[in-house]
PDB file of N, CA and C in Angstrom:
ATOM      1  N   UNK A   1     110.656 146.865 151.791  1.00  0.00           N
ATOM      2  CA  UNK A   1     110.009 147.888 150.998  1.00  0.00           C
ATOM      3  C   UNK A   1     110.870 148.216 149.789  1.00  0.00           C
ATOM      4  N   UNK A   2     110.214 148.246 148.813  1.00  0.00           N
ATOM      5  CA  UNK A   2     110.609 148.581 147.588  1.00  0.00           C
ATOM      6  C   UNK A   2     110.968 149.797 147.330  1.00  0.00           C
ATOM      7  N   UNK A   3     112.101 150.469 146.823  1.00  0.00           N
ATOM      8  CA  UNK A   3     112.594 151.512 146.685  1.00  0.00           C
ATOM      9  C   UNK A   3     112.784 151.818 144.951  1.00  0.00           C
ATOM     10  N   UNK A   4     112.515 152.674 144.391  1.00  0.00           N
ATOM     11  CA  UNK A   4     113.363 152.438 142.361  1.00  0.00           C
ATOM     12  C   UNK A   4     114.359 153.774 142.762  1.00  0.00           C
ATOM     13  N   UNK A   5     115.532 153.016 142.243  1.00  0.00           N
ATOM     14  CA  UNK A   5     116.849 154.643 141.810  1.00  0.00           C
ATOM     15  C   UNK A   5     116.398 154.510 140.198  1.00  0.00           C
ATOM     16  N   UNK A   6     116.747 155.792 140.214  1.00  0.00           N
ATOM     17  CA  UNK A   6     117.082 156.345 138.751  1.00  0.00           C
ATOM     18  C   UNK A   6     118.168 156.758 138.566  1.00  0.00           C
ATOM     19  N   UNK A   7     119.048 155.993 137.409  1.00  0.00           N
ATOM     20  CA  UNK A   7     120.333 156.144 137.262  1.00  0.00           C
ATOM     21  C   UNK A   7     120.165 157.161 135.931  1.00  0.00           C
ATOM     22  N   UNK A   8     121.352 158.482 136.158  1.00  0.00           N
ATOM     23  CA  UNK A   8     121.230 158.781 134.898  1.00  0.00           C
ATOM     24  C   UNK A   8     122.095 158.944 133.890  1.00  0.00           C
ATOM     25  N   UNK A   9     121.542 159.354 132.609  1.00  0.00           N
ATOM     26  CA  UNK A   9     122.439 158.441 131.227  1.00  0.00           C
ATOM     27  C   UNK A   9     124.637 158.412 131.736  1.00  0.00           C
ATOM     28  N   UNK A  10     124.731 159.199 132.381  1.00  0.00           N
ATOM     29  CA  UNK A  10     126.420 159.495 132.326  1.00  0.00           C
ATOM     30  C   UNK A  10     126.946 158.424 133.101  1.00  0.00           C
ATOM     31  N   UNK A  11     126.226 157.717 133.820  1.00  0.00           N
ATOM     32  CA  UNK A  11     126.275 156.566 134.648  1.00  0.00           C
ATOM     33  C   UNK A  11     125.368 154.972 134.575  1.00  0.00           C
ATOM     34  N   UNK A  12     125.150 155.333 133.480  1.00  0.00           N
ATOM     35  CA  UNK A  12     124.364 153.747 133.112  1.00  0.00           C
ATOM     36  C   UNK A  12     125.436 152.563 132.034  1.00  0.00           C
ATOM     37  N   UNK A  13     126.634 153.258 132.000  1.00  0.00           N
ATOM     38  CA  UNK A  13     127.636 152.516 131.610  1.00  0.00           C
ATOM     39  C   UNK A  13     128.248 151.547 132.552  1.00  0.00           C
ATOM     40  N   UNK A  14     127.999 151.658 133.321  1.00  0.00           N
ATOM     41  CA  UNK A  14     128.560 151.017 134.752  1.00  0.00           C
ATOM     42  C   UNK A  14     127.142 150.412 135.318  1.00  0.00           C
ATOM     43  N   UNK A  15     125.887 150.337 134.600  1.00  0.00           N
ATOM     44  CA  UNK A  15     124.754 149.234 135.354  1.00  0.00           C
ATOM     45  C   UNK A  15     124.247 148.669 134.146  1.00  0.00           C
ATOM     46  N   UNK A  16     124.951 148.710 133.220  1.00  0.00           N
ATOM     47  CA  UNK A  16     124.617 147.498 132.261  1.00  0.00           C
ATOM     48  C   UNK A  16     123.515 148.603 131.290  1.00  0.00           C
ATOM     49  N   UNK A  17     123.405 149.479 130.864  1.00  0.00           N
ATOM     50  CA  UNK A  17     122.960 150.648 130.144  1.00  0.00           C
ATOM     51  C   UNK A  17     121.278 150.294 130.934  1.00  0.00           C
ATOM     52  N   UNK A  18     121.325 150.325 132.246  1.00  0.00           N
ATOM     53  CA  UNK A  18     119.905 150.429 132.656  1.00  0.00           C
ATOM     54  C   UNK A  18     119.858 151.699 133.420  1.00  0.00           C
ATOM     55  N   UNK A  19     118.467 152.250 133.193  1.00  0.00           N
ATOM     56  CA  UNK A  19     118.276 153.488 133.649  1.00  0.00           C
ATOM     57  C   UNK A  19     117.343 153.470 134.745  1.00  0.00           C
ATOM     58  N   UNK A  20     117.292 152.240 135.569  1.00  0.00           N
ATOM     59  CA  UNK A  20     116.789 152.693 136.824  1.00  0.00           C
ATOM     60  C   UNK A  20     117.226 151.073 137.365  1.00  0.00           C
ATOM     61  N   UNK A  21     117.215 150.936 139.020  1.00  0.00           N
ATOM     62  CA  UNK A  21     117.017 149.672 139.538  1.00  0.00           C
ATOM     63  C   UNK A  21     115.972 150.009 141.008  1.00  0.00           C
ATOM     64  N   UNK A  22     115.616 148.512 141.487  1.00  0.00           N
ATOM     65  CA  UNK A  22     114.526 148.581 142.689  1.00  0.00           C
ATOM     66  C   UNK A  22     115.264 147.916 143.680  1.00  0.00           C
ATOM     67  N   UNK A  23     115.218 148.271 144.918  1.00  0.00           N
ATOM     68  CA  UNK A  23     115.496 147.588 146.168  1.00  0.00           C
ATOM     69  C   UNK A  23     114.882 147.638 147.091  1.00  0.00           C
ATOM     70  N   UNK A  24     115.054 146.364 148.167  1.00  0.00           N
ATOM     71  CA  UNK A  24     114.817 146.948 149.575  1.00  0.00           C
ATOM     72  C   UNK A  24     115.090 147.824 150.353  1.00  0.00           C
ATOM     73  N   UNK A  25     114.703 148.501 150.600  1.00  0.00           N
ATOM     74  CA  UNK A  25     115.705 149.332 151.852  1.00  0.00           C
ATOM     75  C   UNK A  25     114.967 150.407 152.783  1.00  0.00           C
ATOM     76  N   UNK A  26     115.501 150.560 153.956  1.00  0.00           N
ATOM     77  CA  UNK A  26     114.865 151.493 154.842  1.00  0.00           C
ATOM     78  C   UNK A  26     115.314 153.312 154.966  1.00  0.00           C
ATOM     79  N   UNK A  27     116.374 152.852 154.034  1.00  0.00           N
ATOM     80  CA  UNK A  27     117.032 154.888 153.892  1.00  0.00           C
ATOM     81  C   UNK A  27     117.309 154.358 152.045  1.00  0.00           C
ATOM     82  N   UNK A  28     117.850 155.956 152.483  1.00  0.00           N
ATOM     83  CA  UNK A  28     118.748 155.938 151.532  1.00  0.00           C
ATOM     84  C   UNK A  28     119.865 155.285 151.353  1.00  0.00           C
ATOM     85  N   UNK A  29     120.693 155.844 152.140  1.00  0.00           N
ATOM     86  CA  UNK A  29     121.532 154.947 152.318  1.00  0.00           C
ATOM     87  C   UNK A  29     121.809 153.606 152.020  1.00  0.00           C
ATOM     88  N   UNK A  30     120.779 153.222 152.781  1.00  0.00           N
ATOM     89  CA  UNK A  30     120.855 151.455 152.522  1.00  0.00           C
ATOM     90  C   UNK A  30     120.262 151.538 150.969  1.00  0.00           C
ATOM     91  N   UNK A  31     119.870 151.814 150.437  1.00  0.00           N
ATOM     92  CA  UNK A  31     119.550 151.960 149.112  1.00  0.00           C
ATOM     93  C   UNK A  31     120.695 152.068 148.044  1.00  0.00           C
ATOM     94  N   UNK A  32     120.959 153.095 148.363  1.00  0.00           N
ATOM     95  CA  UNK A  32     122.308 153.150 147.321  1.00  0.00           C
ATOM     96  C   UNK A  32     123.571 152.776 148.055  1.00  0.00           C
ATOM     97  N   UNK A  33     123.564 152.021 148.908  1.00  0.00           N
ATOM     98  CA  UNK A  33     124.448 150.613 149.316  1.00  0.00           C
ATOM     99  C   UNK A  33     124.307 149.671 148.467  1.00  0.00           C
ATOM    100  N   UNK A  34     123.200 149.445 148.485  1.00  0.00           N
ATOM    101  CA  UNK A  34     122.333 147.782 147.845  1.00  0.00           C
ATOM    102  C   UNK A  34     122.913 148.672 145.758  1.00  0.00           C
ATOM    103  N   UNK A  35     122.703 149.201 145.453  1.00  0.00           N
ATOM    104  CA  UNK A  35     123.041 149.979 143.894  1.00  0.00           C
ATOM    105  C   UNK A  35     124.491 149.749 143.471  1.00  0.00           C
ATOM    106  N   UNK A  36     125.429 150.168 144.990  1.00  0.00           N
ATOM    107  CA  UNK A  36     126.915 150.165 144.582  1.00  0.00           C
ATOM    108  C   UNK A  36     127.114 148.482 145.157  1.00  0.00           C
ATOM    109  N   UNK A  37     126.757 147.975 145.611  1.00  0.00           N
ATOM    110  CA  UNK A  37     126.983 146.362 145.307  1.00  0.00           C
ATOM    111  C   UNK A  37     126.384 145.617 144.617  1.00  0.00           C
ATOM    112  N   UNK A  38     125.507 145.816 143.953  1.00  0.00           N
ATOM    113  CA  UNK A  38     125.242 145.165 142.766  1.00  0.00           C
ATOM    114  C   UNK A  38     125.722 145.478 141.365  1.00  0.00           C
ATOM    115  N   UNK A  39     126.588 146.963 141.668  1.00  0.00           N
ATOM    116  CA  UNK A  39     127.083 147.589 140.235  1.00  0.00           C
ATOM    117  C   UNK A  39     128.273 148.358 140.776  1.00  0.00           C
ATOM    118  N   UNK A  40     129.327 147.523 141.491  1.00  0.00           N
ATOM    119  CA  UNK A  40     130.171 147.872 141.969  1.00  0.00           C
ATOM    120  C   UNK A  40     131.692 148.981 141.024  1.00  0.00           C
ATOM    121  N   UNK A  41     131.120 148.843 140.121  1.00  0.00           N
ATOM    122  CA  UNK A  41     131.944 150.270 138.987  1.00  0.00           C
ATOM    123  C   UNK A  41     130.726 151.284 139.839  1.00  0.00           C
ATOM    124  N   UNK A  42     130.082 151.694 140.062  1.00  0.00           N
ATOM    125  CA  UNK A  42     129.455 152.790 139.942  1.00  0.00           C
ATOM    126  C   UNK A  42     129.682 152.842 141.739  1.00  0.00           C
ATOM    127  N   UNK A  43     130.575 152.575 142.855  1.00  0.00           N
ATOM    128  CA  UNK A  43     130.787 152.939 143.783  1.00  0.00           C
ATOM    129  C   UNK A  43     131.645 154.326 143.592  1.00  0.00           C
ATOM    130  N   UNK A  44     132.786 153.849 142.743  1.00  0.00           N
ATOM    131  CA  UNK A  44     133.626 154.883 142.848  1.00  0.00           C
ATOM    132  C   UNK A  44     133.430 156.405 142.476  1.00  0.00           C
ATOM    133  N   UNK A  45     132.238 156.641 141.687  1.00  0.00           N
ATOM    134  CA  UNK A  45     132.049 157.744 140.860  1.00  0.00           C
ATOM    135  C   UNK A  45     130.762 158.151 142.107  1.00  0.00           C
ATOM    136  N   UNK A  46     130.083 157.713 142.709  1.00  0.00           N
ATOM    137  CA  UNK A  46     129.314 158.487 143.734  1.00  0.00           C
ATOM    138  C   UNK A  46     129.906 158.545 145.513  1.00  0.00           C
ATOM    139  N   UNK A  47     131.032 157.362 145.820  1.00  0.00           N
ATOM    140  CA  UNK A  47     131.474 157.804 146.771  1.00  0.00           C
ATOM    141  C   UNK A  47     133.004 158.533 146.799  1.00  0.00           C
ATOM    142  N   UNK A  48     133.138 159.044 147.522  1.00  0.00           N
ATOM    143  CA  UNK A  48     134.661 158.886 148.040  1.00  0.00           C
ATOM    144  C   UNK A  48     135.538 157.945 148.611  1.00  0.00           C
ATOM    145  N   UNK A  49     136.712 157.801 148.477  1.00  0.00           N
ATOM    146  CA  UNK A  49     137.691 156.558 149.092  1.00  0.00           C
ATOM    147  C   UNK A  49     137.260 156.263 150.697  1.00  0.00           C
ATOM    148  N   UNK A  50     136.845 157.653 151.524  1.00  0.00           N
ATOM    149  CA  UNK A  50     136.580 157.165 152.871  1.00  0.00           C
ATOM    150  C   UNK A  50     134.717 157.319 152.944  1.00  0.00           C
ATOM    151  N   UNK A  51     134.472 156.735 152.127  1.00  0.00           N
ATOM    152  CA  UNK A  51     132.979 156.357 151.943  1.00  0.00           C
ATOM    153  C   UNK A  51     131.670 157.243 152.032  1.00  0.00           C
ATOM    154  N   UNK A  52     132.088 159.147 152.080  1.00  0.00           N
ATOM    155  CA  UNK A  52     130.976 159.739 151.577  1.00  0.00           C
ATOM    156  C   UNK A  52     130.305 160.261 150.321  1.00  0.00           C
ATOM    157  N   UNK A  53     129.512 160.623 150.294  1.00  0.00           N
ATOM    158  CA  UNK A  53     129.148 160.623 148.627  1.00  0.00           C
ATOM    159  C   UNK A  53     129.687 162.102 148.164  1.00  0.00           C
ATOM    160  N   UNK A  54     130.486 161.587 146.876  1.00  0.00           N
ATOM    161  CA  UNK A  54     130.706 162.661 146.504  1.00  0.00           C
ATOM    162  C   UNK A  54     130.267 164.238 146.500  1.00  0.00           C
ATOM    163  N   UNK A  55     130.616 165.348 146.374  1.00  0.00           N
ATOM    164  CA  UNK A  55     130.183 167.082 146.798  1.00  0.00           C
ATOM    165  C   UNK A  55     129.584 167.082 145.315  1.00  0.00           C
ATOM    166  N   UNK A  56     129.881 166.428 144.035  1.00  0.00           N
ATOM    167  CA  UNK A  56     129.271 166.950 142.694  1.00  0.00           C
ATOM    168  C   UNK A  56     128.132 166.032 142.685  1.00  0.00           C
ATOM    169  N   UNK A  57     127.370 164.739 143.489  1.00  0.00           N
ATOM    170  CA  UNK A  57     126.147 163.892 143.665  1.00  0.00           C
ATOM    171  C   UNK A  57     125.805 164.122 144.330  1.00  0.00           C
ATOM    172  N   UNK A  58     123.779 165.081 143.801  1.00  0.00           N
ATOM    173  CA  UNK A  58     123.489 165.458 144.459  1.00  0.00           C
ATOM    174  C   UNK A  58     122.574 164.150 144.223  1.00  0.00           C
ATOM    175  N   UNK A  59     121.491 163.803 145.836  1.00  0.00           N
ATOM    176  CA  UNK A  59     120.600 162.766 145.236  1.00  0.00           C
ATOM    177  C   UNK A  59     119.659 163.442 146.141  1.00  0.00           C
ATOM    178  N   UNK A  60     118.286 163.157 145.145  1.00  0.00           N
ATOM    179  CA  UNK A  60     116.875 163.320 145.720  1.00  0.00           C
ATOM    180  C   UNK A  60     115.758 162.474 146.059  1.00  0.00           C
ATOM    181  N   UNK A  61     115.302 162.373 147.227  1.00  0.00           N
ATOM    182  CA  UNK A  61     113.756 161.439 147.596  1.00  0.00           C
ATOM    183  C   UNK A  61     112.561 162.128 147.123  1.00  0.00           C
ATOM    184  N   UNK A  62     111.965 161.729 146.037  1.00  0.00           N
ATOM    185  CA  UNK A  62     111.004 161.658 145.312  1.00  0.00           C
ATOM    186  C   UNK A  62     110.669 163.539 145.380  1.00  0.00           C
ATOM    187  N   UNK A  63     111.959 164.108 144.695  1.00  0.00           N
ATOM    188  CA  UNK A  63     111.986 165.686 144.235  1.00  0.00           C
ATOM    189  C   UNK A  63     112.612 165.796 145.360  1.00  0.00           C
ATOM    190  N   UNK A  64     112.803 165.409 146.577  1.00  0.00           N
ATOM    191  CA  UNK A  64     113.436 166.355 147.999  1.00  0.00           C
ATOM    192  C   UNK A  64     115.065 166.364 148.044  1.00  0.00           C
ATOM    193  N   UNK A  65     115.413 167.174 148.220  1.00  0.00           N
ATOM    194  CA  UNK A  65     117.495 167.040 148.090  1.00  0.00           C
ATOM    195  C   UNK A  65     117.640 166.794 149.440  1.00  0.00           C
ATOM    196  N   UNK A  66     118.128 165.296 149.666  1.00  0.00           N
ATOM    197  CA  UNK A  66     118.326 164.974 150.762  1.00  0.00           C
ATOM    198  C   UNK A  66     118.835 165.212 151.720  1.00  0.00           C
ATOM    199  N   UNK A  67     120.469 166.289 151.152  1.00  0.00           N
ATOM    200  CA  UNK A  67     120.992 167.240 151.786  1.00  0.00           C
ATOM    201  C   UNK A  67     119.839 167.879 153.191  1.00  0.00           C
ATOM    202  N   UNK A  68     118.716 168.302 152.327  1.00  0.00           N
ATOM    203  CA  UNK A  68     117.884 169.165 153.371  1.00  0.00           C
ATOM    204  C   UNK A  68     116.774 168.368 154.319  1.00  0.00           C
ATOM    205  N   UNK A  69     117.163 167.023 153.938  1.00  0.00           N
ATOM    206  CA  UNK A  69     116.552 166.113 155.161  1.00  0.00           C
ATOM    207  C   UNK A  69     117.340 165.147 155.575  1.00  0.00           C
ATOM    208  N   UNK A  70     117.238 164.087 156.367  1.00  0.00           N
ATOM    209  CA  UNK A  70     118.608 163.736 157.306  1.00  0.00           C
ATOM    210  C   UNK A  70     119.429 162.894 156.099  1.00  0.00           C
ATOM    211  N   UNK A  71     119.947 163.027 154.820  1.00  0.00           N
ATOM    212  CA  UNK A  71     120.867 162.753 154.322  1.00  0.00           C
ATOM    213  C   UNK A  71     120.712 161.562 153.696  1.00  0.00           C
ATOM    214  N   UNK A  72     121.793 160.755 154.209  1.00  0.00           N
ATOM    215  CA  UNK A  72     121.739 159.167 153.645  1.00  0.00           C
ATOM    216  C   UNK A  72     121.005 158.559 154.594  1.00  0.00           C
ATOM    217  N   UNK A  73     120.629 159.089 155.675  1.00  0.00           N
ATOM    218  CA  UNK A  73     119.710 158.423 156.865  1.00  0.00           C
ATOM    219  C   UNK A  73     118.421 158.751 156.639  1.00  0.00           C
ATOM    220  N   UNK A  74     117.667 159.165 155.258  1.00  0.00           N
ATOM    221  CA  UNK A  74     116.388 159.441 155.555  1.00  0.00           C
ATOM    222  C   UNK A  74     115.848 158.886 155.331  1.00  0.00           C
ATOM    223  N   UNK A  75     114.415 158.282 155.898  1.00  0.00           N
ATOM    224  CA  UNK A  75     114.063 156.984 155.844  1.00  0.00           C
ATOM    225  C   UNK A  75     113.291 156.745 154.867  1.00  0.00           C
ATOM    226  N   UNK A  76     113.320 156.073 153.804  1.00  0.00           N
ATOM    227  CA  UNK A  76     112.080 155.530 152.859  1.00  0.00           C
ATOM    228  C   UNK A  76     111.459 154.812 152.842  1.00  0.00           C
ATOM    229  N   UNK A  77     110.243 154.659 152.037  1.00  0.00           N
ATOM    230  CA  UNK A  77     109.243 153.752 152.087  1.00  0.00           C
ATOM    231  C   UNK A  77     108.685 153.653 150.580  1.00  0.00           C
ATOM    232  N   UNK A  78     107.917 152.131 150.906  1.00  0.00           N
ATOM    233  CA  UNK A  78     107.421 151.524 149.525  1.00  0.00           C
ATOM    234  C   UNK A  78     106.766 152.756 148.687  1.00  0.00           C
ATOM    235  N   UNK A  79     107.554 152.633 147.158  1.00  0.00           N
ATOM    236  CA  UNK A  79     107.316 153.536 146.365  1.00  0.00           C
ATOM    237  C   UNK A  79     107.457 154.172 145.909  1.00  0.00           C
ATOM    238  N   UNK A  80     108.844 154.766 146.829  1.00  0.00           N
ATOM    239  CA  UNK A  80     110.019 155.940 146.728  1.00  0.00           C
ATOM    240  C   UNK A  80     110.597 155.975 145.480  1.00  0.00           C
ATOM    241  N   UNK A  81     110.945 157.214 144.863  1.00  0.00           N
ATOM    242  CA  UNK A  81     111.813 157.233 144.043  1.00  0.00           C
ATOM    243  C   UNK A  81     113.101 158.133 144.418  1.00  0.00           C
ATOM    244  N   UNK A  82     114.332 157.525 144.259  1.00  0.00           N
ATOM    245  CA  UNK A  82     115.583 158.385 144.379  1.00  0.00           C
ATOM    246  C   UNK A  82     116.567 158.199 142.956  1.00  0.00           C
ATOM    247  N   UNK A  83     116.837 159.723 143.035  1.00  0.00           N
ATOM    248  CA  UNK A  83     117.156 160.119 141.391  1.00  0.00           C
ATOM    249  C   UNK A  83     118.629 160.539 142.157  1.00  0.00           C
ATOM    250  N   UNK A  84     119.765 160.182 141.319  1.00  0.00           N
ATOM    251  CA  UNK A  84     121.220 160.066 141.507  1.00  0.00           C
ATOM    252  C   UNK A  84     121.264 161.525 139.923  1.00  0.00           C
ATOM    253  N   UNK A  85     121.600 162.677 140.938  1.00  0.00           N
ATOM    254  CA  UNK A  85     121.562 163.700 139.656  1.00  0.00           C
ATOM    255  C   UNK A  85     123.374 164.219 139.878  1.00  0.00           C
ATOM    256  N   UNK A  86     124.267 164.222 138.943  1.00  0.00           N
ATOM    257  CA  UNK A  86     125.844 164.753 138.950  1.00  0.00           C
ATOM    258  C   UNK A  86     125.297 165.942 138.809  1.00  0.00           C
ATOM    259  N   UNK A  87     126.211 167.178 139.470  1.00  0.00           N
ATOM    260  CA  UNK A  87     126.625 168.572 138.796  1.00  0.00           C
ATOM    261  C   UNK A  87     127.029 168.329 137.259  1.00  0.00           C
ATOM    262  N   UNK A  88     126.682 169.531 136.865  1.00  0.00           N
ATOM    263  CA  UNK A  88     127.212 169.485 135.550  1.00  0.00           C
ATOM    264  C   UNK A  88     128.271 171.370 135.712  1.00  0.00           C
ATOM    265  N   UNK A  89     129.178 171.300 135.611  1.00  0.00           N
ATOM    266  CA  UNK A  89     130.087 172.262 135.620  1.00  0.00           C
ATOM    267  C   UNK A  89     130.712 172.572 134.257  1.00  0.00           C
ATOM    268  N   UNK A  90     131.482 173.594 134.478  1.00  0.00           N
ATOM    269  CA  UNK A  90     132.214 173.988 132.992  1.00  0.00           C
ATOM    270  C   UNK A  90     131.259 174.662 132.289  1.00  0.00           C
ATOM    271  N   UNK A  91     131.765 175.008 131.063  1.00  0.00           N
ATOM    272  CA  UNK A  91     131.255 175.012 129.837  1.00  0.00           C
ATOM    273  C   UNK A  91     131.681 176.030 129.556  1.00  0.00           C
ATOM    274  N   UNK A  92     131.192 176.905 128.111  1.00  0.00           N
ATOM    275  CA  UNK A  92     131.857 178.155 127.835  1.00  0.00           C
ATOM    276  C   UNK A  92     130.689 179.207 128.241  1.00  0.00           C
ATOM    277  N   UNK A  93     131.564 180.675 127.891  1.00  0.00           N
ATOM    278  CA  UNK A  93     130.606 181.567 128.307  1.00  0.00           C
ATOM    279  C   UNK A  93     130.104 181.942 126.797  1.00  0.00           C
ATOM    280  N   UNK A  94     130.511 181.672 125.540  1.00  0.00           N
ATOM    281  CA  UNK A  94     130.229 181.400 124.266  1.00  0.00           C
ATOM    282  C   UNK A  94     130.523 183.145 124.004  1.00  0.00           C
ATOM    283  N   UNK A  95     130.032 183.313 122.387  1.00  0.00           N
ATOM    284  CA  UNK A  95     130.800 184.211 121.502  1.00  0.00           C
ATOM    285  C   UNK A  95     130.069 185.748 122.179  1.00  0.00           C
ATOM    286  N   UNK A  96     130.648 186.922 122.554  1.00  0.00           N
ATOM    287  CA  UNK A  96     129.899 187.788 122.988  1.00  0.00           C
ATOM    288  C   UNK A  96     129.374 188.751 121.864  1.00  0.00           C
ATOM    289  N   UNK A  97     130.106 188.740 120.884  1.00  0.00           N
ATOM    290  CA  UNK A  97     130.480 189.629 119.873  1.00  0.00           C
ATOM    291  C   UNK A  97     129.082 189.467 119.323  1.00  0.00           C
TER     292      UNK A  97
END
């Protein structure tokens, strides 16, 4: 079953400036397994060294934050879309005056 990620722009330097790819797969997981071995720069920036996904990548099944369903184990099917979204932190609190 066909799966599409959507990679977005802060991370399409590391898949060849493409903004989405398709795979097989039965989770997530296996999904963005199949993503970080075919575009193995872009492992390091969504996992950690002992292989969970980073606390600032959040990722969603077609709008759902996977967090709130079984995770990297949730199961997909033909059609799915999963969107790889970073926190965005920082910034200023700008001029008050």
């Amino acid at each position: 079953m066909a799966v599409k990620i959507m990679i977005p722009t802060p991370l399409r330097v590391f898949t060849g400036k493409r903004d989405s790819a398709e795979f097989s797969a039965a989770t997530v997981g296996e999904a963005l397994g199949n993503l970080t071995t075919e575009f193995g720069e872009l492992r390091k920036h969504l996992y950690t060294d002992d292989g969970k996904l980073r606390a600032f990548v959040n990722v969603y099944l077609n709008d759902e934050d996977i967090r709130y369903l079984a995770k990297e184990n949730t199961p997909t099917k033909d059609g799915d879309t999963i969107s790889i979204v970073p926190s965005i932190a920082g910034g200023s609190a700008g001029n008050a005056n």
